[in-house]
PDB file of N, CA and C in Angstrom:
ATOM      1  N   UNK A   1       8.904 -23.009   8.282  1.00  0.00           N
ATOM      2  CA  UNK A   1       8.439 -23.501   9.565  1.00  0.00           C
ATOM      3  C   UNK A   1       9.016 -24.900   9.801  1.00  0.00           C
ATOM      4  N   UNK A   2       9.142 -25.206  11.210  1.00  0.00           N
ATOM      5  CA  UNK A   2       9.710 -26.352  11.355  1.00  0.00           C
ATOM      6  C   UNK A   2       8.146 -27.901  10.545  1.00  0.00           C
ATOM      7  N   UNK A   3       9.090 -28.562  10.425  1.00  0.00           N
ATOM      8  CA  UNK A   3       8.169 -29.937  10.458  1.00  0.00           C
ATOM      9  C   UNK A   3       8.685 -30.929  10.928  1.00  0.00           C
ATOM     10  N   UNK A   4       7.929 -31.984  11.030  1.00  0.00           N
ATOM     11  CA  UNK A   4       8.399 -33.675  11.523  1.00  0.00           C
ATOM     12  C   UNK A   4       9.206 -34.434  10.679  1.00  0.00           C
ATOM     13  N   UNK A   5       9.473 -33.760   9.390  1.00  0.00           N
ATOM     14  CA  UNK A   5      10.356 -34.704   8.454  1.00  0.00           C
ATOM     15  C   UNK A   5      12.000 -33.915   8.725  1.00  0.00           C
ATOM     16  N   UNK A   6      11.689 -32.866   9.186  1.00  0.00           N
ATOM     17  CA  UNK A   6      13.281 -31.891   8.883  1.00  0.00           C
ATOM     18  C   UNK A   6      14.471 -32.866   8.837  1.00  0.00           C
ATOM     19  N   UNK A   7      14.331 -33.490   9.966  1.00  0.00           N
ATOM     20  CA  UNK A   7      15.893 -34.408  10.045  1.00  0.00           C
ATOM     21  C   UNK A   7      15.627 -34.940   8.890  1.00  0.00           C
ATOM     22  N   UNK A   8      15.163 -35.727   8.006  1.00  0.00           N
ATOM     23  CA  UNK A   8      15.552 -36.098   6.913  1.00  0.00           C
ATOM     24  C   UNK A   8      15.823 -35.665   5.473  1.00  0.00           C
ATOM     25  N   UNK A   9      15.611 -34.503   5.387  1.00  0.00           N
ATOM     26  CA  UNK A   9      15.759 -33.541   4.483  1.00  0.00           C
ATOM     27  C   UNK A   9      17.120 -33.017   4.374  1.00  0.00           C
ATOM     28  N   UNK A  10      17.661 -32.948   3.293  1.00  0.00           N
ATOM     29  CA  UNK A  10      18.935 -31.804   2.775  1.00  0.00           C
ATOM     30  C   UNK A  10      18.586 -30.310   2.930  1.00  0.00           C
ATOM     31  N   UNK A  11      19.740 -29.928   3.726  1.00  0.00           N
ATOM     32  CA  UNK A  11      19.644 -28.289   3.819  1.00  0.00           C
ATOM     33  C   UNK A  11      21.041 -27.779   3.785  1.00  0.00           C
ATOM     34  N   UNK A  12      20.816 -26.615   3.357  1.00  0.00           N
ATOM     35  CA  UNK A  12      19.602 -25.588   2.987  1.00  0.00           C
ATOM     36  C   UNK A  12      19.108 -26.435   1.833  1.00  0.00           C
ATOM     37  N   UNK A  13      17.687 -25.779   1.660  1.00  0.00           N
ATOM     38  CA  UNK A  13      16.976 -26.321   0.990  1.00  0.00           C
ATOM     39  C   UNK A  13      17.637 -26.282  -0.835  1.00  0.00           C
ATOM     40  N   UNK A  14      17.738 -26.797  -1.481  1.00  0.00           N
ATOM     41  CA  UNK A  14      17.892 -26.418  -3.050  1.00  0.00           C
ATOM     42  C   UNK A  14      17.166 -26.810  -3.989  1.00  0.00           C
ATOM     43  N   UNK A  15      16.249 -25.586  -4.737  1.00  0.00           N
ATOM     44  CA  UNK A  15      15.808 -25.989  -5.892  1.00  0.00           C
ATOM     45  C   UNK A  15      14.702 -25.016  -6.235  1.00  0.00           C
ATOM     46  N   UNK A  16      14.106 -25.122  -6.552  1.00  0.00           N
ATOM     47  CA  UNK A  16      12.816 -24.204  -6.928  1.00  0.00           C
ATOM     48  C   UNK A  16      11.305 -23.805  -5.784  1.00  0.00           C
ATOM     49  N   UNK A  17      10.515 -22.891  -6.160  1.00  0.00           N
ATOM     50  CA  UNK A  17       9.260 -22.805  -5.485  1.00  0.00           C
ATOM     51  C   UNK A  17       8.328 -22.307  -6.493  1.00  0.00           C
ATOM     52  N   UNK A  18       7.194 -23.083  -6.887  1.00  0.00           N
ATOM     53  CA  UNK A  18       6.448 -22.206  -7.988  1.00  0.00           C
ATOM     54  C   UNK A  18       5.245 -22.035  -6.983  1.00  0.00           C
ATOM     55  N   UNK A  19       4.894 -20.999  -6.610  1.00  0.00           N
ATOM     56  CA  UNK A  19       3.624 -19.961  -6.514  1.00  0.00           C
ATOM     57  C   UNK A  19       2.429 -19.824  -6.951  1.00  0.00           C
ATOM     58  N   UNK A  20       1.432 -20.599  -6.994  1.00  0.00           N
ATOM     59  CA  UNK A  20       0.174 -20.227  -7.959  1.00  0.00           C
ATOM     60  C   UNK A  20      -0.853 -19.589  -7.358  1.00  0.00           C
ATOM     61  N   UNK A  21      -1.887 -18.540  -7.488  1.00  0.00           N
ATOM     62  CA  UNK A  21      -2.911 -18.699  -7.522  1.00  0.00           C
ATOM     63  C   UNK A  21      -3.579 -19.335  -8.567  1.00  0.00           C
ATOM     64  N   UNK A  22      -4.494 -19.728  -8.107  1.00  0.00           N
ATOM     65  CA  UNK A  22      -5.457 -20.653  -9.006  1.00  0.00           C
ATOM     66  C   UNK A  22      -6.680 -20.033  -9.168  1.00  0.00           C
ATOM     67  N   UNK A  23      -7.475 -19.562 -10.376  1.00  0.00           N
ATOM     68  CA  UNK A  23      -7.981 -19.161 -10.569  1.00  0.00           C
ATOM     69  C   UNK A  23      -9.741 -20.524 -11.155  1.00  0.00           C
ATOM     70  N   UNK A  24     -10.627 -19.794 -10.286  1.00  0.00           N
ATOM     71  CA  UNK A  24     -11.503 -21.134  -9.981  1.00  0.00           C
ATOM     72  C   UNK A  24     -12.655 -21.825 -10.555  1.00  0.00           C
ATOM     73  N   UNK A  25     -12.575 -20.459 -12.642  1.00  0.00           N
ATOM     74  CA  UNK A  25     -13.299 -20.892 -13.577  1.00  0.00           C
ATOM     75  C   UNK A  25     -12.439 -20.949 -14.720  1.00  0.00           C
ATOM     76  N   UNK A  26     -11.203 -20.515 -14.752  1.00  0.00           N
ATOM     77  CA  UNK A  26     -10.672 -20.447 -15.837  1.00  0.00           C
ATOM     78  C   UNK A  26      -8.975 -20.560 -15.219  1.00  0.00           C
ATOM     79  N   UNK A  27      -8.926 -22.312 -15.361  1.00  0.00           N
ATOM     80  CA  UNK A  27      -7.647 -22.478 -15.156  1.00  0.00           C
ATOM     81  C   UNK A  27      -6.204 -21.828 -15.624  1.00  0.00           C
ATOM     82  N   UNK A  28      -6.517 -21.977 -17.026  1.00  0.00           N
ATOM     83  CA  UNK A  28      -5.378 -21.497 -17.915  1.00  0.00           C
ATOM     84  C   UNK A  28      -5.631 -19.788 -17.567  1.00  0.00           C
ATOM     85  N   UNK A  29      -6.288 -18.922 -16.644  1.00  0.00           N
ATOM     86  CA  UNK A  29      -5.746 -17.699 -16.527  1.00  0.00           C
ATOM     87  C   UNK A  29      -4.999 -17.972 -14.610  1.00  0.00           C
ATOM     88  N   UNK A  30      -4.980 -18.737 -14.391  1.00  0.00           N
ATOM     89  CA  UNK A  30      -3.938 -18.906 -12.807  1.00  0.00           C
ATOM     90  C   UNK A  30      -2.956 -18.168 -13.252  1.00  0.00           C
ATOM     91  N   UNK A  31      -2.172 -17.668 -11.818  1.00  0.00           N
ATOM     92  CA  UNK A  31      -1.014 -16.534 -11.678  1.00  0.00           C
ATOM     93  C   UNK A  31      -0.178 -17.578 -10.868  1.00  0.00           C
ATOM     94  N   UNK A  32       0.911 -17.605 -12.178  1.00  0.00           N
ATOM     95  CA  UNK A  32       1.953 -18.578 -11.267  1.00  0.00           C
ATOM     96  C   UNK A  32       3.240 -17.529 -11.527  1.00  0.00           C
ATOM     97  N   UNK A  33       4.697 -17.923 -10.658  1.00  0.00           N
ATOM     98  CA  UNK A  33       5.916 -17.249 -10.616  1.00  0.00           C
ATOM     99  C   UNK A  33       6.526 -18.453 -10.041  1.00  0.00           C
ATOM    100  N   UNK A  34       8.030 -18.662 -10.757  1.00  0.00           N
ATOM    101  CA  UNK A  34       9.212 -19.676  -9.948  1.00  0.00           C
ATOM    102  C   UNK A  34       9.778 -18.620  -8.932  1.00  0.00           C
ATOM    103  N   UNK A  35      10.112 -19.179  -8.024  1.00  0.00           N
ATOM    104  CA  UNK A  35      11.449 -18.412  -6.858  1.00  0.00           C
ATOM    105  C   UNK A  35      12.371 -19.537  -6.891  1.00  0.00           C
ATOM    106  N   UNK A  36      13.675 -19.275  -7.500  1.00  0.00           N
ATOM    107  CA  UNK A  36      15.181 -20.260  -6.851  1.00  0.00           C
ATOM    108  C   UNK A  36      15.610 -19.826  -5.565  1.00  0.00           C
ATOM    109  N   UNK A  37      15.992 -20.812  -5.011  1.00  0.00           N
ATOM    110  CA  UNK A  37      16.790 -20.771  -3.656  1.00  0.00           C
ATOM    111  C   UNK A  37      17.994 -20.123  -4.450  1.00  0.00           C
ATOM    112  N   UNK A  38      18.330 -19.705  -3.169  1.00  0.00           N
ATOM    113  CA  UNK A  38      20.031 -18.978  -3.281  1.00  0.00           C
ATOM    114  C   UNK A  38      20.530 -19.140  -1.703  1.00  0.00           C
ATOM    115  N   UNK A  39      21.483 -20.599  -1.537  1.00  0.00           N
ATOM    116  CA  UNK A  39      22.501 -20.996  -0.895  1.00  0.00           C
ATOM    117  C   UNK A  39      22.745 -19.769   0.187  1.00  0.00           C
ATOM    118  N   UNK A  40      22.906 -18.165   0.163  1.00  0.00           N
ATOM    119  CA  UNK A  40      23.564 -17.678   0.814  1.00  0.00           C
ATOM    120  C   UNK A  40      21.994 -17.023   1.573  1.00  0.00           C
ATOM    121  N   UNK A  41      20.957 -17.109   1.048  1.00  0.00           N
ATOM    122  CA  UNK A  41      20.062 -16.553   1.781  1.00  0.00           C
ATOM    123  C   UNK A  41      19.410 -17.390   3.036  1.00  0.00           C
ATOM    124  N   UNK A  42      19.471 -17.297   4.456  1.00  0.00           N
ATOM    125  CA  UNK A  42      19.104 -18.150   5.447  1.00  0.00           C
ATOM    126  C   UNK A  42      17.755 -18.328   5.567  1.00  0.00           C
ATOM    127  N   UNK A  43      16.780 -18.302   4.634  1.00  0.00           N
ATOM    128  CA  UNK A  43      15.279 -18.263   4.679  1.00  0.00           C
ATOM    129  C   UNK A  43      15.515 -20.089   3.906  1.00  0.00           C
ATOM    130  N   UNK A  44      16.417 -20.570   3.479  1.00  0.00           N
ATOM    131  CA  UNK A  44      16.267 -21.677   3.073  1.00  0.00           C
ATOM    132  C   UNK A  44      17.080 -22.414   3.815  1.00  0.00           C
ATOM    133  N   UNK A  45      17.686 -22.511   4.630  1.00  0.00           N
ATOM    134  CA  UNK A  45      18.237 -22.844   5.896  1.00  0.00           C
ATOM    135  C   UNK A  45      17.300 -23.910   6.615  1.00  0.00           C
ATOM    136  N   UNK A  46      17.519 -24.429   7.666  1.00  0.00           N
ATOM    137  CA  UNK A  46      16.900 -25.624   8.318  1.00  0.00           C
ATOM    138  C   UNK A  46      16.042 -24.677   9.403  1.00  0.00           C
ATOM    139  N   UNK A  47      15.164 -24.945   9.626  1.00  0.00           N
ATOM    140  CA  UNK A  47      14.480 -24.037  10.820  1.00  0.00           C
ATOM    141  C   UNK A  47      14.736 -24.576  12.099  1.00  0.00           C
ATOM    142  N   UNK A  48      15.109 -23.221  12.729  1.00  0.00           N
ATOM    143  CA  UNK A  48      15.754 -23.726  14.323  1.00  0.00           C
ATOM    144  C   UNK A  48      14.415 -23.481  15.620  1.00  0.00           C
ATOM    145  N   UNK A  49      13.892 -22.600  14.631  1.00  0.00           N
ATOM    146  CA  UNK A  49      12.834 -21.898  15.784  1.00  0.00           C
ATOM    147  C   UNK A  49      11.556 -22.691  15.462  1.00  0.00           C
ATOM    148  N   UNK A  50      10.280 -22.425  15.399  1.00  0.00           N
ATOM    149  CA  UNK A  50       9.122 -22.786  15.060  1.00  0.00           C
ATOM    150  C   UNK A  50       9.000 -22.107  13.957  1.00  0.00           C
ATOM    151  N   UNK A  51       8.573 -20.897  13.318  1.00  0.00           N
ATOM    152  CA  UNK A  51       9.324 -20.731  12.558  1.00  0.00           C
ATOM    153  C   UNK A  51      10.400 -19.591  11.863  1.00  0.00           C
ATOM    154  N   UNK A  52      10.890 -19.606  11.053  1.00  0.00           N
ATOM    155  CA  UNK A  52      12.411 -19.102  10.654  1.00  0.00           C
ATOM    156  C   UNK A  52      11.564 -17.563  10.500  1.00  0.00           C
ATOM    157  N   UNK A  53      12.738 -16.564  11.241  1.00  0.00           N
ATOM    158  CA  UNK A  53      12.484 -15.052  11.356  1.00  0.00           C
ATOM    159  C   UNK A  53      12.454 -14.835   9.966  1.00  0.00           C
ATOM    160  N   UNK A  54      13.717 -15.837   9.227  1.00  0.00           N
ATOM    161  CA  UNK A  54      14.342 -14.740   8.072  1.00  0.00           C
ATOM    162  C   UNK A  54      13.295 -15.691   6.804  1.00  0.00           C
ATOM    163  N   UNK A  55      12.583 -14.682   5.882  1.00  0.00           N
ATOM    164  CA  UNK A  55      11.559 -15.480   5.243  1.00  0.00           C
ATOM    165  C   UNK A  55      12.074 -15.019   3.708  1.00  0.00           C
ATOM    166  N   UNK A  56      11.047 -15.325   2.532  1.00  0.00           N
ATOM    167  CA  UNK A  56      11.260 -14.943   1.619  1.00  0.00           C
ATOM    168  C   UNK A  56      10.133 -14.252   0.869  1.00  0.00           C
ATOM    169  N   UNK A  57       9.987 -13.360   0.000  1.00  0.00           N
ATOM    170  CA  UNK A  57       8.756 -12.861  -0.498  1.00  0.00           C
ATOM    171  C   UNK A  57       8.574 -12.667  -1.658  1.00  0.00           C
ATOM    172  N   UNK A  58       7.062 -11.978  -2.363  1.00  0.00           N
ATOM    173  CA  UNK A  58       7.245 -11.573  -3.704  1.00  0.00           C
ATOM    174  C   UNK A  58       6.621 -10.377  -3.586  1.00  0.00           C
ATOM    175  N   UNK A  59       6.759  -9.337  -3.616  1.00  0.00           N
ATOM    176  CA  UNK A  59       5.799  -8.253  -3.124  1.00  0.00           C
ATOM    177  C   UNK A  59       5.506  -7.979  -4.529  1.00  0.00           C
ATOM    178  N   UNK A  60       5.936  -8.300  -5.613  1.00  0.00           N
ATOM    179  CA  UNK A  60       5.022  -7.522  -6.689  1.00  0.00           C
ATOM    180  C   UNK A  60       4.518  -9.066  -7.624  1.00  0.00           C
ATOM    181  N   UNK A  61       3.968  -9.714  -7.104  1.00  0.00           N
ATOM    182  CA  UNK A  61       3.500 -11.335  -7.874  1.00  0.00           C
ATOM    183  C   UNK A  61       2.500 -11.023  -8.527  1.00  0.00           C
ATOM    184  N   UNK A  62       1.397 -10.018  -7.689  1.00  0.00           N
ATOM    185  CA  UNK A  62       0.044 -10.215  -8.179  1.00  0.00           C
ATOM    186  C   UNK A  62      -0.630  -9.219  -7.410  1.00  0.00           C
ATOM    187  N   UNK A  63      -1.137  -7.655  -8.371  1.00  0.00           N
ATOM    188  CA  UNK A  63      -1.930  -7.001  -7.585  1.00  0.00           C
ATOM    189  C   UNK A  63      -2.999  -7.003  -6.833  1.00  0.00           C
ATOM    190  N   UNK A  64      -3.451  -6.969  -6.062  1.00  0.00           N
ATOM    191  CA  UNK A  64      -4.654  -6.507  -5.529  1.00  0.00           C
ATOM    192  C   UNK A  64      -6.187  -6.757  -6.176  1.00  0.00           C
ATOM    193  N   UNK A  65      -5.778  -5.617  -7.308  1.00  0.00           N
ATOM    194  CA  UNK A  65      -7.032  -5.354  -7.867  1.00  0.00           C
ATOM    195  C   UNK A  65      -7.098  -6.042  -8.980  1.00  0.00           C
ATOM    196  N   UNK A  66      -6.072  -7.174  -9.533  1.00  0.00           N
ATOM    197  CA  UNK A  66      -6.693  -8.282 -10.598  1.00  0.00           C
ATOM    198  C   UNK A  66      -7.704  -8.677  -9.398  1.00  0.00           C
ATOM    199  N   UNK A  67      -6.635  -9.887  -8.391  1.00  0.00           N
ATOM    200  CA  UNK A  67      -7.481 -10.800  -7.734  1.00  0.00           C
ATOM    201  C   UNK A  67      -9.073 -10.485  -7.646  1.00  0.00           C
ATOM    202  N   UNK A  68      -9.066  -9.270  -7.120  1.00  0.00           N
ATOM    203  CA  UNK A  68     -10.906  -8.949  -6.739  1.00  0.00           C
ATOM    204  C   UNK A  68     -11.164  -8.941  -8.346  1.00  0.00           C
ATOM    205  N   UNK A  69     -10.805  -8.580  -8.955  1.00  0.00           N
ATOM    206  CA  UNK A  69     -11.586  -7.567 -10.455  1.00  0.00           C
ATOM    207  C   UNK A  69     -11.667  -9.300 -11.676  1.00  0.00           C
ATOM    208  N   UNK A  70     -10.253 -10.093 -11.097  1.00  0.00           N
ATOM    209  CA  UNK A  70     -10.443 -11.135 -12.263  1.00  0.00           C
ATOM    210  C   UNK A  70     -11.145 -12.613 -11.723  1.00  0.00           C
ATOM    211  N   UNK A  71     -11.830 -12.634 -10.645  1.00  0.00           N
ATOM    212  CA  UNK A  71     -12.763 -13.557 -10.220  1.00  0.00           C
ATOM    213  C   UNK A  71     -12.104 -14.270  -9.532  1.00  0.00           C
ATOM    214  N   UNK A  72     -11.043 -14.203  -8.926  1.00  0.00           N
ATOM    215  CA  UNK A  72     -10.062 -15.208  -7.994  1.00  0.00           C
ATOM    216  C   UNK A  72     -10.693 -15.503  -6.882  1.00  0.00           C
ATOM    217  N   UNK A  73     -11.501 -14.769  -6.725  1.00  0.00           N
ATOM    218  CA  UNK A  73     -11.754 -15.539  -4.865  1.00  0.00           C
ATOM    219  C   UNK A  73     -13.520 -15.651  -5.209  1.00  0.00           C
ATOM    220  N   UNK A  74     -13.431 -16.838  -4.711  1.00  0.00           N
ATOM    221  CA  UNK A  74     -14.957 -17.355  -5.393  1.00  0.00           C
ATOM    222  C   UNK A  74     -16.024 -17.762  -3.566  1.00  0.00           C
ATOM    223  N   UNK A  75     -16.830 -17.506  -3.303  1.00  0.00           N
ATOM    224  CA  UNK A  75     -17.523 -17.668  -1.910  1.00  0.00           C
ATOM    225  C   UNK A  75     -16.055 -17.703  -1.207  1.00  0.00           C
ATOM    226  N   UNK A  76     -15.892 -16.353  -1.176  1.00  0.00           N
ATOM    227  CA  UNK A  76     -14.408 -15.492  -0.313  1.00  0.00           C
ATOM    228  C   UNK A  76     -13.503 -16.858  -0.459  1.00  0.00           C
ATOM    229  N   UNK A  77     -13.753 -17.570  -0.707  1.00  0.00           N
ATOM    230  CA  UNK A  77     -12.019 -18.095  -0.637  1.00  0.00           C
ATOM    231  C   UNK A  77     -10.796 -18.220  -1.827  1.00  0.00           C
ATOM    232  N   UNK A  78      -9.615 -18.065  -1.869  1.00  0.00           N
ATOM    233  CA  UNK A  78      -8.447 -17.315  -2.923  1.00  0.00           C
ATOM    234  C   UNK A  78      -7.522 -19.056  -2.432  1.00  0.00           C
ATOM    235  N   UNK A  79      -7.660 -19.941  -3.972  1.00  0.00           N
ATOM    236  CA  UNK A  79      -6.886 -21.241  -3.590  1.00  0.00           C
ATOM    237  C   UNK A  79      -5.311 -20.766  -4.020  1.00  0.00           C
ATOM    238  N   UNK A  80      -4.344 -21.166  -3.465  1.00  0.00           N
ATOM    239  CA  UNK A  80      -3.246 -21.068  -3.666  1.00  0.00           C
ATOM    240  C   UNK A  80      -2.236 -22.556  -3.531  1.00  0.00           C
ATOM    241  N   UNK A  81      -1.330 -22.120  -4.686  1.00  0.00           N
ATOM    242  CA  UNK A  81      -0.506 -23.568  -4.583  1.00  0.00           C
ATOM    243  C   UNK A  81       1.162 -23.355  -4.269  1.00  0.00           C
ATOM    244  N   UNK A  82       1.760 -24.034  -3.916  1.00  0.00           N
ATOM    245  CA  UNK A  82       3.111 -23.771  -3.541  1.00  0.00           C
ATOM    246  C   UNK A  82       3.480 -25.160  -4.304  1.00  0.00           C
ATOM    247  N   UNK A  83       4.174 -25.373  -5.193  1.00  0.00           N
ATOM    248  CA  UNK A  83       5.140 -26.769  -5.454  1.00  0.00           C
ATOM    249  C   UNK A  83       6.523 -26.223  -5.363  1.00  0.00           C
ATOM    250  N   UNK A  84       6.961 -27.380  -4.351  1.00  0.00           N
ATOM    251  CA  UNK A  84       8.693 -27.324  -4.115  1.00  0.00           C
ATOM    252  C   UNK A  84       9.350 -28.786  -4.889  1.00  0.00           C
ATOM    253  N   UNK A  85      10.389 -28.111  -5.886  1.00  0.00           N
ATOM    254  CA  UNK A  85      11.194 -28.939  -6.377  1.00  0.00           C
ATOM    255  C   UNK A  85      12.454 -29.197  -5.952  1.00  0.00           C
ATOM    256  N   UNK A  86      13.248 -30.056  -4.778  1.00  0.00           N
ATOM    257  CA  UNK A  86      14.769 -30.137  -4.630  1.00  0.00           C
ATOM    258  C   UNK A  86      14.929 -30.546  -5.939  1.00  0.00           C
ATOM    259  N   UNK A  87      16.336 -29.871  -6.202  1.00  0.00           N
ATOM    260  CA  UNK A  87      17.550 -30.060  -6.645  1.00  0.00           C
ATOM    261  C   UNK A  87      18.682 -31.183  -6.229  1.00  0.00           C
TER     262      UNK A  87
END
């Protein structure tokens, strides 16, 4: 999505994305995954629109039925973390 810093930022973007859920009695069981950028994919590109059509995903990060079954979402809410590292 676009933001207010874009002009000052290097793009496409380079470097990492780590993914967490956070799990909200027992830290050390959180569900984390890295994603690297890859230069040729335009989801790391500068956003022209509000935001960018072309996105990126993980469709197999984390089933379903841990989240409900391993206590992740505590008075319904599921915390999640995104840290971005440039390169």
């Amino acid at each position: 999505m676009r933001g207010e810093f874009d002009d000052t930022l290097h793009w496409p973007f380079q470097g990492e994305l780590k993914l967490s859920v956070i799990h909200p009695n027992i830290p050390e069981d959180s569900i984390s995954e890295i994603i690297f950028s890859k230069k040729e994919t335009t989801a790391f590109d500068k956003p022209r629109l509000p935001r960018n059509p072309k996105g990126i995903g993980y469709p197999e990060f984390c089933p379903l039925s841990k989240l409900f079954s391993g206590a992740y979402l505590h008075n319904d809410i599921l915390v999640c973390k995104i840290l971005a590292k440039a390169y």
